[in-house]
C-alpha atoms as a PDB file:
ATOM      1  CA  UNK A   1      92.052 120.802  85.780  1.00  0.00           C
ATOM      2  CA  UNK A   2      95.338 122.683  85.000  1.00  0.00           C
ATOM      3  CA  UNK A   3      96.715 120.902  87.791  1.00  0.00           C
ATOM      4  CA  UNK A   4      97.355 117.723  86.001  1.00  0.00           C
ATOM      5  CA  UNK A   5      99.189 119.398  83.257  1.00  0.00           C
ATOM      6  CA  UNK A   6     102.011 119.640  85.055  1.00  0.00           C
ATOM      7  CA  UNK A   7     103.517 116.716  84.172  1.00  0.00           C
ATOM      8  CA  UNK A   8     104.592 118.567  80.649  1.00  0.00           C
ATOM      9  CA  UNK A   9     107.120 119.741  83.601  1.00  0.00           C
ATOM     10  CA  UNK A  10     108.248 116.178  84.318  1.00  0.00           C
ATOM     11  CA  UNK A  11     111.964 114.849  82.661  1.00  0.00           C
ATOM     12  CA  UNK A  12     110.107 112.487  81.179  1.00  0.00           C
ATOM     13  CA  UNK A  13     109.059 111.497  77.373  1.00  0.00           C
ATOM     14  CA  UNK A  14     105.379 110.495  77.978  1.00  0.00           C
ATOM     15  CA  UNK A  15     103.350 110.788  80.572  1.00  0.00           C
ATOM     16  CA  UNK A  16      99.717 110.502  81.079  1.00  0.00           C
ATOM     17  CA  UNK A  17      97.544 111.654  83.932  1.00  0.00           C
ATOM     18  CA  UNK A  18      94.080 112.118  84.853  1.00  0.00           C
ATOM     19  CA  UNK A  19      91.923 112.565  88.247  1.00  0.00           C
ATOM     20  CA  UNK A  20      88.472 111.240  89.414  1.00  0.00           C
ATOM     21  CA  UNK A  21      86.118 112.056  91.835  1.00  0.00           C
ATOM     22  CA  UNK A  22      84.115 109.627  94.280  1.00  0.00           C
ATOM     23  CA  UNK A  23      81.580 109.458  92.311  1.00  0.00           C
ATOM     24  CA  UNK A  24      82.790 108.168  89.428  1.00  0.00           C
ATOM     25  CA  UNK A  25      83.104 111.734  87.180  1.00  0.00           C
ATOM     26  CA  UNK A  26      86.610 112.421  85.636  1.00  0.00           C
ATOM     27  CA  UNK A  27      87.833 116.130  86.798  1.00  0.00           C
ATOM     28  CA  UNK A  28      90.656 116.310  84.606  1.00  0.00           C
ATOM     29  CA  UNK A  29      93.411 114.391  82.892  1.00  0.00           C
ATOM     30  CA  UNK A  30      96.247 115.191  80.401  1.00  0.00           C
ATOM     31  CA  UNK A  31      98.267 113.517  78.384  1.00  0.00           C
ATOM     32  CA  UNK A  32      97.930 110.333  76.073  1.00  0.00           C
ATOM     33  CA  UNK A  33      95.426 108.524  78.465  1.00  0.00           C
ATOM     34  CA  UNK A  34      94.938 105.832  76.050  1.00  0.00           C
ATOM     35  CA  UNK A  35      98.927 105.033  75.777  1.00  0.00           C
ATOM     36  CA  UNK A  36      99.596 101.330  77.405  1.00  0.00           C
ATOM     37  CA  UNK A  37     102.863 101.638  80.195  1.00  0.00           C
ATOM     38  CA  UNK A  38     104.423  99.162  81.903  1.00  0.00           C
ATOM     39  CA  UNK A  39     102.650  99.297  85.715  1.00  0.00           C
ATOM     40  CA  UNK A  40     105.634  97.984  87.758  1.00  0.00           C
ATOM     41  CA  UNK A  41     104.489  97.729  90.935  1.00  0.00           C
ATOM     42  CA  UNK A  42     100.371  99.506  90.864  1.00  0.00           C
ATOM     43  CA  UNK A  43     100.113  96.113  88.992  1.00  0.00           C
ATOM     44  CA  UNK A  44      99.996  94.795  93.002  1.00  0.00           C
ATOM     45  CA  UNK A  45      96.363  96.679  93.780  1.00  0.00           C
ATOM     46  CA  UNK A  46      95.208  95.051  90.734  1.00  0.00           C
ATOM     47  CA  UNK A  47      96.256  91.793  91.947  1.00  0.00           C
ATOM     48  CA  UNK A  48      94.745  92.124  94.985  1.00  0.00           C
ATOM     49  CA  UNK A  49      91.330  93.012  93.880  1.00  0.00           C
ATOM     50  CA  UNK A  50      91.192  89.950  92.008  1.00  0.00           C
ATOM     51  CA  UNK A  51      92.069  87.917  95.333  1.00  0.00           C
ATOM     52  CA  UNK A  52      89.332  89.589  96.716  1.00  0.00           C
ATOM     53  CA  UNK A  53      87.076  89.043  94.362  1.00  0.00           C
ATOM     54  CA  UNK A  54      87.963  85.027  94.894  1.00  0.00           C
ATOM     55  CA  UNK A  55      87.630  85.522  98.324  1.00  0.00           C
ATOM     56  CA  UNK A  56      83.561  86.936  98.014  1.00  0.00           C
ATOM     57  CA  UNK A  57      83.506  83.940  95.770  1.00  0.00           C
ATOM     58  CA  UNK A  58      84.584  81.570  98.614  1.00  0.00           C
ATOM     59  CA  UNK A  59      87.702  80.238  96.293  1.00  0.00           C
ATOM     60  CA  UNK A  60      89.919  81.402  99.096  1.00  0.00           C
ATOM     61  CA  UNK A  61      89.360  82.451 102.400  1.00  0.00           C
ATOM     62  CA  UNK A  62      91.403  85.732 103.968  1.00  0.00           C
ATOM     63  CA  UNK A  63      92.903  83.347 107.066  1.00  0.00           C
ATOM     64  CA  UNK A  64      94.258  79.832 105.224  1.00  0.00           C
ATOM     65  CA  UNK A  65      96.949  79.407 105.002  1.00  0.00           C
ATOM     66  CA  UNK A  66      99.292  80.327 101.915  1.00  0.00           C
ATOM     67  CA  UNK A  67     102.640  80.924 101.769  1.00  0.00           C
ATOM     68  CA  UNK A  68     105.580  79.961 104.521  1.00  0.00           C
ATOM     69  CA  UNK A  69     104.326  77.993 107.909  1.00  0.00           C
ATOM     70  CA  UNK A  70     101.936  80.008 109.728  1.00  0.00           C
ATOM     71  CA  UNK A  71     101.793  82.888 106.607  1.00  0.00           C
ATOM     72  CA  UNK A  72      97.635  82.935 105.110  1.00  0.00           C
ATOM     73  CA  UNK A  73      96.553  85.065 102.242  1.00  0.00           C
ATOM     74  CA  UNK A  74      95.345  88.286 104.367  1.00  0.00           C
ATOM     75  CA  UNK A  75      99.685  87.957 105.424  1.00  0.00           C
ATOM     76  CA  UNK A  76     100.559  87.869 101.619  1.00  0.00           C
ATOM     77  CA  UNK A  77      98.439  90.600 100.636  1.00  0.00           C
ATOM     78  CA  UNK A  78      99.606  92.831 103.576  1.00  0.00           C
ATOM     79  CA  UNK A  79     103.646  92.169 103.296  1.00  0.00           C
ATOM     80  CA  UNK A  80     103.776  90.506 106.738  1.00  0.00           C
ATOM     81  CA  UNK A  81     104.210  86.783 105.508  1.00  0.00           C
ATOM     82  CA  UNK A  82     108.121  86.976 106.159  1.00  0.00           C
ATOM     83  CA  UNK A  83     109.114  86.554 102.947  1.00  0.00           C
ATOM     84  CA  UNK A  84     112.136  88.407 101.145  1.00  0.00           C
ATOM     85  CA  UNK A  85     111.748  91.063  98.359  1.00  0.00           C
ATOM     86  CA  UNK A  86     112.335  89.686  95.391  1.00  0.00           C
ATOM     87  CA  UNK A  87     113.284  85.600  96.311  1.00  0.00           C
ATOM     88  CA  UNK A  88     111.226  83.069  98.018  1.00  0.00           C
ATOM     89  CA  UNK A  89     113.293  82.911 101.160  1.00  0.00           C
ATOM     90  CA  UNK A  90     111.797  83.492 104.512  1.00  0.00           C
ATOM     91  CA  UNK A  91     113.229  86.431 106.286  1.00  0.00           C
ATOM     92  CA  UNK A  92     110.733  86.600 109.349  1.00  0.00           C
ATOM     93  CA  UNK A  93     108.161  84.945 110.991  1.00  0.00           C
ATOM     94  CA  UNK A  94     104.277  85.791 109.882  1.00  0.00           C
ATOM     95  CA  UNK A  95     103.147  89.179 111.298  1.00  0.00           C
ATOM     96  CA  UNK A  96     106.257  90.145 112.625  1.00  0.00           C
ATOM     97  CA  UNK A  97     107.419  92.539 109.975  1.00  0.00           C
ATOM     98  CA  UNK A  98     106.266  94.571 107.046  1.00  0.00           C
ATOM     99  CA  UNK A  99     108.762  93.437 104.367  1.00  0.00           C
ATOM    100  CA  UNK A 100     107.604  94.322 101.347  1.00  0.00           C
ATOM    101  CA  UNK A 101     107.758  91.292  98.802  1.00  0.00           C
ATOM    102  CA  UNK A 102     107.088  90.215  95.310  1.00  0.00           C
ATOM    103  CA  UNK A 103     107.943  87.223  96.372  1.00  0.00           C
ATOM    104  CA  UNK A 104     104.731  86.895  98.085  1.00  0.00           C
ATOM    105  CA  UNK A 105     102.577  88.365  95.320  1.00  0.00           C
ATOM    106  CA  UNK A 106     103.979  85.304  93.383  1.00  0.00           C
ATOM    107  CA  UNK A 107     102.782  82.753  96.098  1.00  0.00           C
ATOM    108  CA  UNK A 108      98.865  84.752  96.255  1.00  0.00           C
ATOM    109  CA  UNK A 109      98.605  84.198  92.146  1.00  0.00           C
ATOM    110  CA  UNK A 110      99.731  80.274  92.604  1.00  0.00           C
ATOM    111  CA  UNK A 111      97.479  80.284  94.918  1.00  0.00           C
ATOM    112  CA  UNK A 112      94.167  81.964  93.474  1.00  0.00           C
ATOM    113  CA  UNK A 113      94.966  79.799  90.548  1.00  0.00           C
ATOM    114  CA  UNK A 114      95.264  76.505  91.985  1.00  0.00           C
ATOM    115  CA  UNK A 115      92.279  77.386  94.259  1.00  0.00           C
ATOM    116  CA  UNK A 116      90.650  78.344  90.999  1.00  0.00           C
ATOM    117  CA  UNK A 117      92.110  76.033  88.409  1.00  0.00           C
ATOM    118  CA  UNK A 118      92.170  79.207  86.435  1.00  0.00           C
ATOM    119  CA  UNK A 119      95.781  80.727  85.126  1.00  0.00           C
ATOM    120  CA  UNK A 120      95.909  83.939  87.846  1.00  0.00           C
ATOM    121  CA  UNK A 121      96.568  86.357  85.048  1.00  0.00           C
ATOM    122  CA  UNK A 122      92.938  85.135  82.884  1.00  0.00           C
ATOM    123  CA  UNK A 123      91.169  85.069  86.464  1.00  0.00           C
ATOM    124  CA  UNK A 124      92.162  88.801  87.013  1.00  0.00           C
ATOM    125  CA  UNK A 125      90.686  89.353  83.218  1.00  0.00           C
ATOM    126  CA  UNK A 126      87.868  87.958  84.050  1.00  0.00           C
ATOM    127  CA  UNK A 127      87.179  89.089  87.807  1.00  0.00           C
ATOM    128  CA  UNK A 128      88.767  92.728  87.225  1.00  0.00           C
ATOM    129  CA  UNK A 129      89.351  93.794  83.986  1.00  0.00           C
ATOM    130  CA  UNK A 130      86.669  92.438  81.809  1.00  0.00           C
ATOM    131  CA  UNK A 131      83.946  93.761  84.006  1.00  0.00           C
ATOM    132  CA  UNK A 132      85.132  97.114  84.476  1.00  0.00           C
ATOM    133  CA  UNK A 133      85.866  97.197  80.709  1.00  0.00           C
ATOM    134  CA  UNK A 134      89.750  97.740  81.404  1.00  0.00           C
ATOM    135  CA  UNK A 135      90.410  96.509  77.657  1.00  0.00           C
ATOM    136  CA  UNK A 136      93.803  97.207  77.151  1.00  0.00           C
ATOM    137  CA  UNK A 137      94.884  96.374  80.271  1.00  0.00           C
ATOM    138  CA  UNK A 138      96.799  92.832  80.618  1.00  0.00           C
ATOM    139  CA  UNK A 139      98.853  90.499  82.675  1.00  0.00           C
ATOM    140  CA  UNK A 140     102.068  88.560  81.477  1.00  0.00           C
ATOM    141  CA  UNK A 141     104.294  87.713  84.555  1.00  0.00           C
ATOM    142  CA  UNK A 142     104.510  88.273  88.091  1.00  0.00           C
ATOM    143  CA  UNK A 143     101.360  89.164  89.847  1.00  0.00           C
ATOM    144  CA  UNK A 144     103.576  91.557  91.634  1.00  0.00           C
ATOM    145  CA  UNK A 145     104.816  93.886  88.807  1.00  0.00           C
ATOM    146  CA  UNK A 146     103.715  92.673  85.491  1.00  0.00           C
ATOM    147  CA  UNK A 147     100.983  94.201  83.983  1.00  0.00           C
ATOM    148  CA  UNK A 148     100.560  97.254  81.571  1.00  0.00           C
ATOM    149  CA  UNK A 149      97.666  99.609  81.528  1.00  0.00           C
ATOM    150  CA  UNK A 150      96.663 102.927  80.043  1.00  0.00           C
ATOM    151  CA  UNK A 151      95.102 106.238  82.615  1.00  0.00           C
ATOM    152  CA  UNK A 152      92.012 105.682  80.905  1.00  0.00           C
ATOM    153  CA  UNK A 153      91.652 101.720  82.271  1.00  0.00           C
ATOM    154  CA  UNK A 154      92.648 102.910  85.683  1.00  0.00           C
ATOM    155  CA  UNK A 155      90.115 105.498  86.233  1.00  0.00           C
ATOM    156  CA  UNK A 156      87.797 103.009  85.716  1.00  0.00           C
ATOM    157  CA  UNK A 157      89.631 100.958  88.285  1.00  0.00           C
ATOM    158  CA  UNK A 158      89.652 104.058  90.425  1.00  0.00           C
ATOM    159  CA  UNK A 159      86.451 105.012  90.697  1.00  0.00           C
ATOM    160  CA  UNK A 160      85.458 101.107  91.237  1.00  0.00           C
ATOM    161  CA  UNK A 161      87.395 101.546  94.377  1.00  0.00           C
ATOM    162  CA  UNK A 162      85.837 104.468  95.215  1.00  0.00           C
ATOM    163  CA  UNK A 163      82.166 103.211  94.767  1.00  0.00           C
ATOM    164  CA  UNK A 164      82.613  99.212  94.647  1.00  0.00           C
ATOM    165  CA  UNK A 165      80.527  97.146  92.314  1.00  0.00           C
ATOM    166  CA  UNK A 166      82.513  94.258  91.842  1.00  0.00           C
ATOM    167  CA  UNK A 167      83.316  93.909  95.516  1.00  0.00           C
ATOM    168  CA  UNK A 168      81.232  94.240  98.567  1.00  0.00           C
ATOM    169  CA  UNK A 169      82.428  97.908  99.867  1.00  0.00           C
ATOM    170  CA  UNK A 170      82.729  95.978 103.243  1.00  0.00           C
ATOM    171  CA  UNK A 171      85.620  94.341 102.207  1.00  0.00           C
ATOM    172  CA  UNK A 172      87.277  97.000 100.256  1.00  0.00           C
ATOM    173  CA  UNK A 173      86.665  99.253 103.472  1.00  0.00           C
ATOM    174  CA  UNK A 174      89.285  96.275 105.095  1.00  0.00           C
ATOM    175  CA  UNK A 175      91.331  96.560 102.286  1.00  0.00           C
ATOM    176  CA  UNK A 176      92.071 100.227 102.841  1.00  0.00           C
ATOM    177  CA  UNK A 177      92.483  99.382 106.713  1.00  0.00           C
ATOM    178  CA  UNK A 178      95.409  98.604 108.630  1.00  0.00           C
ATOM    179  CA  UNK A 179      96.719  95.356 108.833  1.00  0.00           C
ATOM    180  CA  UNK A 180      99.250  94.304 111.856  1.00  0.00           C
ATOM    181  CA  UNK A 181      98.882  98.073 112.885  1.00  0.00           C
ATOM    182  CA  UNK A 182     102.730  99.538 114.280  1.00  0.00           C
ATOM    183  CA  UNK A 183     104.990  96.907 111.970  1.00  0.00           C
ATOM    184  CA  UNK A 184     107.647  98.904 110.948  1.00  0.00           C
ATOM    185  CA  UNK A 185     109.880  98.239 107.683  1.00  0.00           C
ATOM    186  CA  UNK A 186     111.170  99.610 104.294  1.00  0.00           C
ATOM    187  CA  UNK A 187     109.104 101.541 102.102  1.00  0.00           C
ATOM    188  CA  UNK A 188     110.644 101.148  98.567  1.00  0.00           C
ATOM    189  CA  UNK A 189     112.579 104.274  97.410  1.00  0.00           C
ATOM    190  CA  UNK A 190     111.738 106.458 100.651  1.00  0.00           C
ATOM    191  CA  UNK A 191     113.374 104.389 103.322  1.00  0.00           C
ATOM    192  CA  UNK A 192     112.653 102.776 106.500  1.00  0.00           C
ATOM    193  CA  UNK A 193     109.048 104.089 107.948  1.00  0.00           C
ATOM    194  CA  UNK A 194     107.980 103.612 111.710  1.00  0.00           C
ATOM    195  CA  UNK A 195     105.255 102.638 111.420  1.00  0.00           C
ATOM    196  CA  UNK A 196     104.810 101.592 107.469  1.00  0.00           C
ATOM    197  CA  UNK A 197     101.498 100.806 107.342  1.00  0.00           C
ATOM    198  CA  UNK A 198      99.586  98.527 104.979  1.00  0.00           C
ATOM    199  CA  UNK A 199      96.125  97.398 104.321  1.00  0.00           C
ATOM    200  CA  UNK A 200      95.337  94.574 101.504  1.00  0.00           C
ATOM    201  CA  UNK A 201      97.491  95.168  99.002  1.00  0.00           C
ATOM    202  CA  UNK A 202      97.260  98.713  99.570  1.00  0.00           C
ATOM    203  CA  UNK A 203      99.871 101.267 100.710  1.00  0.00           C
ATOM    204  CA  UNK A 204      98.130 103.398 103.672  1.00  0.00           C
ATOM    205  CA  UNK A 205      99.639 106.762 103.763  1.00  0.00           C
ATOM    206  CA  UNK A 206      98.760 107.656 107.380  1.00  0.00           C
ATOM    207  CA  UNK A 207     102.321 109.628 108.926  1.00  0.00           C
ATOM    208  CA  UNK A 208     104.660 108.563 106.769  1.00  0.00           C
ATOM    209  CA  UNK A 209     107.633 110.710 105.718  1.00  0.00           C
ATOM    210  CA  UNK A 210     108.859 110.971 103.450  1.00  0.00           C
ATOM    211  CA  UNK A 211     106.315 109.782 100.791  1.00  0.00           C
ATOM    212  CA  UNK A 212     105.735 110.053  97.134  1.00  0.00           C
ATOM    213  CA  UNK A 213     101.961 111.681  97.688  1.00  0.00           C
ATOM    214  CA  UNK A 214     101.570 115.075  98.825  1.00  0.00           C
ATOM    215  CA  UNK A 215     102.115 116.952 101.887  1.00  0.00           C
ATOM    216  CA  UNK A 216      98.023 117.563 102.134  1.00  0.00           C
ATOM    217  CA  UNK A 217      97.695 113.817 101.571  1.00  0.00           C
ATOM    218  CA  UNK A 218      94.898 112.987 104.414  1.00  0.00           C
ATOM    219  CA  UNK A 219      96.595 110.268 106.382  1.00  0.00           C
ATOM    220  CA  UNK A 220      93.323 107.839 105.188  1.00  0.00           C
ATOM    221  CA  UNK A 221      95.037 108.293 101.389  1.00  0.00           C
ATOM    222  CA  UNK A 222      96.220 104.957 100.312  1.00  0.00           C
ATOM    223  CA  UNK A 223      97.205 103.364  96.723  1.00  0.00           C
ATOM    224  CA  UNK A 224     100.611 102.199  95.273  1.00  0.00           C
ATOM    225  CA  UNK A 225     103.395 103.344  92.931  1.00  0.00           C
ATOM    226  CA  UNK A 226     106.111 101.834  90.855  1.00  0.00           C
ATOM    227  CA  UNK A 227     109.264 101.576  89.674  1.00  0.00           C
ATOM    228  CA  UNK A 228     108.574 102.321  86.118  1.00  0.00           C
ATOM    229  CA  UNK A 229     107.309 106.069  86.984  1.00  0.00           C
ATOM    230  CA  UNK A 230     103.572 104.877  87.807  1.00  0.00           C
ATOM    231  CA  UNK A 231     101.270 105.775  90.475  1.00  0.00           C
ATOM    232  CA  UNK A 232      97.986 105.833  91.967  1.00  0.00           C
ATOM    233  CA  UNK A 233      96.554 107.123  94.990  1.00  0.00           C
ATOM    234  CA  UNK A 234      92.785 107.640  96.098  1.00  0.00           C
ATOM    235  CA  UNK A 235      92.277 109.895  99.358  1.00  0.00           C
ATOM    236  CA  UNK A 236      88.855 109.600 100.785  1.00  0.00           C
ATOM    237  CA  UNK A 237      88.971 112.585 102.404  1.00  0.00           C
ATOM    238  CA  UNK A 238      89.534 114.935  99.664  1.00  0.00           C
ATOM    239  CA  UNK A 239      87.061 117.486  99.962  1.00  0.00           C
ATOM    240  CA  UNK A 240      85.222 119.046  97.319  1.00  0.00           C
ATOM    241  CA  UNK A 241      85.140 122.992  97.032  1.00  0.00           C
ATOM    242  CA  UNK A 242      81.025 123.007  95.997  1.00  0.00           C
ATOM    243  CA  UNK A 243      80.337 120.805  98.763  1.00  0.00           C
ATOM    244  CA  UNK A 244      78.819 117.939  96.490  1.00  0.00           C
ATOM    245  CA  UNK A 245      81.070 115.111  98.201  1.00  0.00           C
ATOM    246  CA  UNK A 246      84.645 113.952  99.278  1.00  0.00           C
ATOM    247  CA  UNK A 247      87.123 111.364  97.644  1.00  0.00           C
ATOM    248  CA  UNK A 248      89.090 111.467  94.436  1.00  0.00           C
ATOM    249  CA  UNK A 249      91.788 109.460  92.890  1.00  0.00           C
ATOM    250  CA  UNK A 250      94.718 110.337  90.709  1.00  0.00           C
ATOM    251  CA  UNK A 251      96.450 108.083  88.276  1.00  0.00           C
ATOM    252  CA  UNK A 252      99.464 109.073  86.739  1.00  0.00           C
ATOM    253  CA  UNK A 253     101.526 106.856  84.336  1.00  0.00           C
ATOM    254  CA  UNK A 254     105.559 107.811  82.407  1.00  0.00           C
ATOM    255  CA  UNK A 255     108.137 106.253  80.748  1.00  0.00           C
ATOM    256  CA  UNK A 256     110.802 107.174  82.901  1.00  0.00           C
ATOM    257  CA  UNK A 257     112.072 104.555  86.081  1.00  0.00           C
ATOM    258  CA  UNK A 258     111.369 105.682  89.550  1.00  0.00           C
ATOM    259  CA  UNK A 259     114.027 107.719  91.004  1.00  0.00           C
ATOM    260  CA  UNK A 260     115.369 111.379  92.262  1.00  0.00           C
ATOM    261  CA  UNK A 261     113.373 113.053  89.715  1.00  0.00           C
ATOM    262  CA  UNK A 262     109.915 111.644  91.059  1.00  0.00           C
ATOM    263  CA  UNK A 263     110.590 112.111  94.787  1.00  0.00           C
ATOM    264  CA  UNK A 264     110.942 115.672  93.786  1.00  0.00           C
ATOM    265  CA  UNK A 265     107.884 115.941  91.092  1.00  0.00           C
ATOM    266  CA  UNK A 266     105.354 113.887  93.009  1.00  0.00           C
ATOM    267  CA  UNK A 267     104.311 115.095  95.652  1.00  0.00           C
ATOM    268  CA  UNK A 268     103.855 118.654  94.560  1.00  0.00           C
ATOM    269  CA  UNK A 269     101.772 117.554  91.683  1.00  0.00           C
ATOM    270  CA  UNK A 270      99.624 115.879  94.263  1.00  0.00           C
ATOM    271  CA  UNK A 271      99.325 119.389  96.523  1.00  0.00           C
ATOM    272  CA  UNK A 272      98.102 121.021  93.614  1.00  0.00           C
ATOM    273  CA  UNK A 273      95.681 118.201  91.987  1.00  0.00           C
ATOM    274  CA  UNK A 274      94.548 117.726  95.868  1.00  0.00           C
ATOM    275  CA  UNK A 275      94.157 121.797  96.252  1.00  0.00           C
ATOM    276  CA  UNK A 276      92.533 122.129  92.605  1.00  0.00           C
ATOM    277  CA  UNK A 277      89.984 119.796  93.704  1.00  0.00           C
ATOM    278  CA  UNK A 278      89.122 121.136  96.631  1.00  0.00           C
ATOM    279  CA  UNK A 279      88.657 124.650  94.241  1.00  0.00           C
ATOM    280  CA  UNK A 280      86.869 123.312  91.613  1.00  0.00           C
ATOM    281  CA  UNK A 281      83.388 124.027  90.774  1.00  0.00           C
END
């Protein structure tokens, strides 16, 4: 795919970048794919697998409760638990408002691991990672924005997503649905959305604006990105020129922080990936 090479374009030092189709095949990628970068934030979809994973196990159940009074785990994962950003003050009560929060990601780990008696960051290694043979992929922090990862580890986490093994695809179909539909809050870096929509630990695209995936983004697209210059995204309804399927996924990973330069670069390299896709053969 010449689409993914335009990152050469990007003001950045490295970058890496590759796409993947439903069902499982890599259409492209560019770039030093096996290079480990600091995920900021798409450590949170991570993350939330592995709560999911100890939820099929019956560790933890979606609706107890975790967190502030009245907050449970499905709260936590979806940003409605009321608590801040970044401290573990309560801002809101549970459900009330989509306030986006590390904080909370911090609370779900504690929790997996004391439901577990497993550290969070080896249960993730060995619920996630190890299985889908994400090798150099690692946790050593916050739950919420910790990790490092290479493209080549999060295809594989991609197209897991896209055709679950590890999870049953019931559950990852709730993950990529709305939770508390018509909360509105901020969306990091793009302002306050009406309504910013969530699933489990998933961004939903739906009608936001503006947004750092494309303009032909299907409003079903969901994923995360992060401050250090790191996305991913998976759109279920990205069609297929030959007709063999829908659904691909895009990971792209830099070295440069989140900011002017990847509002502007993002979501054109998105358009084209999405409309490259939809030519390919």
């Amino acid at each position: 795919m010449r689409s993914v090479a335009m990152i050469e374009n990007w003001p950045v030092e490295n970058a890496a970048a590759a796409v993947v189709r439903a069902d499982g095949t890599v259409a492209g990628a560019h770039g030093p794919t096996g290079r480990r970068f600091p995920l900021a934030s798409v450590t949170k979809p991570l993350a939330a697998y592995a709560v999911l994973v100890a939820y099929e196990e019956g560790a933890v159940e979606l609706d107890e409760p975790a967190g502030p009074e009245g907050s449970t785990v499905r709260h936590l994962l979806a940003h409605t638990s009321g608590l801040a950003f970044d401290e573990h003050r309560v801002m809101a009560a549970p459900g009330t408002r989509r306030i986006y929060s590390n904080a909370g990601f911090e609370v779900l780990g504690d929790h997996v691991a004391k439901a577990t008696d497993i550290p969070f960051a080896e249960y993730l290694r060995q619920a996630v990672l190890e299985p889908l043979g994400m090798a150099d992929t690692a946790l050593d922090g916050s739950p919420a924005k910790d990790a490092v990862s290479t493209v080549d580890d999060l295809v594989r986490f991609a197209a897991e997503v896209q055709a679950p093994r590890l999870l049953d695809p019931r559950t990852v179909l709730e993950a990529m649905t709305v939770v508390h539909p018509g909360l509105t809050g901020i969306l990091p870096g793009y302002g306050h959305q009406r309504p910013n929509d969530w699933g489990l630990g998933f961004e939903i695209r739906n009608g936001k604006s503006p947004h750092w995936t494309g303009a032909s983004s299907s409003p079903r697209a969901f994923g995360h990105f992060g401050q250090s210059g790191t996305f991913l995204w998976i759109d279920p309804d990205a069609a297929w020129a030959d007709g063999g399927g829908t659904g691909g996924a895009c990971v792209a990973l830099s070295d440069r922080a989140f900011g002017p330069w990847a509002v502007e670069a993002w979501p054109p390299f998105t358009d084209a990936v999405l409309a490259e896709l939809r030519a390919a053969r």
